[in-house]
Protein backbone atom coordinates (compact mmCIF):
# COMPACT_ATOMS: atom_id res chain seq x y z
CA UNK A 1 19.15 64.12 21.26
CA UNK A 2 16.47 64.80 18.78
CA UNK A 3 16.89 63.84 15.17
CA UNK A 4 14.62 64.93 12.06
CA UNK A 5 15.28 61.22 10.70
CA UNK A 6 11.48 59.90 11.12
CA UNK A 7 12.33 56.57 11.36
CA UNK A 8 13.70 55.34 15.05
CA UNK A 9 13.90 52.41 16.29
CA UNK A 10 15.39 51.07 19.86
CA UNK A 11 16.30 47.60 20.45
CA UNK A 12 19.11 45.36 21.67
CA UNK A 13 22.22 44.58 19.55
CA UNK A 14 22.31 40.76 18.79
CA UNK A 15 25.51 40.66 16.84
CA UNK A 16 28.68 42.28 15.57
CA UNK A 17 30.54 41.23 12.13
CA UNK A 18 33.71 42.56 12.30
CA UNK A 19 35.14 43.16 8.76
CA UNK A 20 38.58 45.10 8.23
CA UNK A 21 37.15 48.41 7.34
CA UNK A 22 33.53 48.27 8.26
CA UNK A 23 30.77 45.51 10.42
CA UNK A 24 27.50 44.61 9.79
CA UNK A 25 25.74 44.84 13.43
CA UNK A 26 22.02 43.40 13.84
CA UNK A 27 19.72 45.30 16.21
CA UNK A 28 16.57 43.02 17.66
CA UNK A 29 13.28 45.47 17.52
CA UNK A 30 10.45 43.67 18.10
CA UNK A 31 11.50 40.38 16.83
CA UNK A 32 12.91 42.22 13.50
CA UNK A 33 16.08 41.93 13.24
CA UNK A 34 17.35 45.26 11.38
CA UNK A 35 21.15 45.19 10.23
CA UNK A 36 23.43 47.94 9.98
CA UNK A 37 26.68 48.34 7.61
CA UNK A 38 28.77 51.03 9.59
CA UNK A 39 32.64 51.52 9.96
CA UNK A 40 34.59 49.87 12.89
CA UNK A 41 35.76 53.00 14.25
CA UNK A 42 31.74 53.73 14.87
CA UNK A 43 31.68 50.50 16.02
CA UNK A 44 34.37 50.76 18.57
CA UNK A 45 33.28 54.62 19.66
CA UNK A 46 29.64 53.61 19.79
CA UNK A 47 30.61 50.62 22.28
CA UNK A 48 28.10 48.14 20.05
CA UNK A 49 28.83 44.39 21.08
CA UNK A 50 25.82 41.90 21.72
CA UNK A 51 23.80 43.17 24.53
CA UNK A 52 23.84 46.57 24.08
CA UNK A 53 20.89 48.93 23.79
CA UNK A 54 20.92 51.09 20.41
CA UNK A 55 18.57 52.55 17.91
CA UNK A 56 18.83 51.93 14.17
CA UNK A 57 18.02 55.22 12.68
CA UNK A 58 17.14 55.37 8.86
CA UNK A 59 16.22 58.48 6.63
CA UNK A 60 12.40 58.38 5.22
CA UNK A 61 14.02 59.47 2.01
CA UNK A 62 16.43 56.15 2.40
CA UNK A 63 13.18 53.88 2.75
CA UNK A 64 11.81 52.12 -0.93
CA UNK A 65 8.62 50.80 -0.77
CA UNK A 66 7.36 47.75 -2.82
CA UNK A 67 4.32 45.49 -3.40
CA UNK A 68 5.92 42.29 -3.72
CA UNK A 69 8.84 41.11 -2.20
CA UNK A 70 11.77 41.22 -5.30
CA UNK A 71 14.73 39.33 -5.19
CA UNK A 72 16.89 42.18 -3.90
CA UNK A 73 20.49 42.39 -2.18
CA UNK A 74 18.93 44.96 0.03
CA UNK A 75 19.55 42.85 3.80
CA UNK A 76 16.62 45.08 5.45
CA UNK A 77 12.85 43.80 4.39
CA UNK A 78 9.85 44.61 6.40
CA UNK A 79 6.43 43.27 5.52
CA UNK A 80 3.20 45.73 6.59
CA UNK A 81 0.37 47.32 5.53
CA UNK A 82 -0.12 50.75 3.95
CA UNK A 83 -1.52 52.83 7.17
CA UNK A 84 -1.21 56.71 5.76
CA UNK A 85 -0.20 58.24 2.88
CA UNK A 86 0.26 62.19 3.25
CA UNK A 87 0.31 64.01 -0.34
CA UNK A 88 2.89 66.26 -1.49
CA UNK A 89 3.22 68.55 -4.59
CA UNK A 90 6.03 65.81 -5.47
CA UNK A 91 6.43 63.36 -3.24
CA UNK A 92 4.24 61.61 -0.74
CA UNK A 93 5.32 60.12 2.94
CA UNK A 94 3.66 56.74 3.31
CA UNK A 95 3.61 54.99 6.15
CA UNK A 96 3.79 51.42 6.95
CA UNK A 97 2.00 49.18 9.79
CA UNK A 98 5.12 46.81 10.16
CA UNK A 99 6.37 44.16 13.26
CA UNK A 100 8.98 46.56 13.26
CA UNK A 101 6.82 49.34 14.11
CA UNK A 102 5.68 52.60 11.93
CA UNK A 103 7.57 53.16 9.18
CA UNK A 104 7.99 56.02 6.95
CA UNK A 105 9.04 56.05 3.17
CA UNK A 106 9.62 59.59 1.15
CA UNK A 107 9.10 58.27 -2.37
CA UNK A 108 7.60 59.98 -5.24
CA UNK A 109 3.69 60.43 -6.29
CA UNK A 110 4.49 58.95 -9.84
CA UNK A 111 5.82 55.59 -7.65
CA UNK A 112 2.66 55.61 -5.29
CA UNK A 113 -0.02 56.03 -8.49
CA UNK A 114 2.15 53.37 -10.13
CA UNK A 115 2.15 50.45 -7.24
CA UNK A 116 -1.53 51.46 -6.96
CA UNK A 117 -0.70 52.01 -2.98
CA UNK A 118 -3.92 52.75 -0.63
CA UNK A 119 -4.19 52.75 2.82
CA UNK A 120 -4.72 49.30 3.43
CA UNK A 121 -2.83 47.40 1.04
CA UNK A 122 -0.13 45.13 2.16
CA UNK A 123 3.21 46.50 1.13
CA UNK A 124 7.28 46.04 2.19
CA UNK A 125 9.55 48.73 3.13
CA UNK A 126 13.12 48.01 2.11
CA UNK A 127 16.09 49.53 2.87
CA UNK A 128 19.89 49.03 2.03
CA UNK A 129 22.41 48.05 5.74
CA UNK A 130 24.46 51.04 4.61
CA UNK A 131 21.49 53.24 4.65
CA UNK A 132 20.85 51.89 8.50
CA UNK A 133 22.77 54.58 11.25
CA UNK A 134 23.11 53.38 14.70
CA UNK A 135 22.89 55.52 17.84
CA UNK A 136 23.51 54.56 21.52
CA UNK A 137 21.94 56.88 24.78
């Protein structure tokens, strides 16, 4: 299956919270641990339980970008270094150099000019569990 969601990442489910309605399930890429908020019946049809092979998928758009690590209920924080930054009309793609891997973050040229980003600069992608999709092969 081929997705347009740039950001893809394979690893090894580590653990399953079971709630009533939905689960928070960790995936190991890398030695990141990226957590996912989906509902149980995805849970359940996806076959997810520690041990399992999956990919946390997660929308460019769905990626923020920051320069210093706030105090944030966002459960997804990945430290790296600014590695490309491709300019739009409106919004730029920049990429991050993480343990994670290569990560890409739509966000808008006013936010780039205004964290002063640069290829080079340290940086942290963060992203919201409930903006985390799961997939299985």
């Amino acid at each position: 299956m081929k997705l347009s969601a740039r950001n893809q990442f394979k690893g090894i489910v580590t653990n399953v919270n079971e709630g009533a309605v939905n689960g928070i399930v960790s995936i190991k890429v890398n030695d990141e641990i990226v957590s996912s908020t989906i509902s149980m019946n995805a849970i359940k049809e996806l076959g997810l339980k520690e041990g399992v092979e999956a990919v946390a998928i997660i929308k460019a758009t769905e990626v923020m970008i920051a320069t210093e690590l706030p105090k944030i209920s966002a459960r997804n924080k990945f430290k790296g270094t600014v590695k490309n930054i491709q300019v739009g009309a409106v919004n730029d793609i920049v990429t991050l150099e993480t343990n994670l891997g290569i990560v890409s973050s739509t966000i808008s040229k006013n936010a780039v000019e205004e964290l002063e980003l640069a290829v080079g600069k340290e940086a942290y992608a963060i992203i919201k569990a409930t903006s985390v999709m799961v997939g299985v092969e």
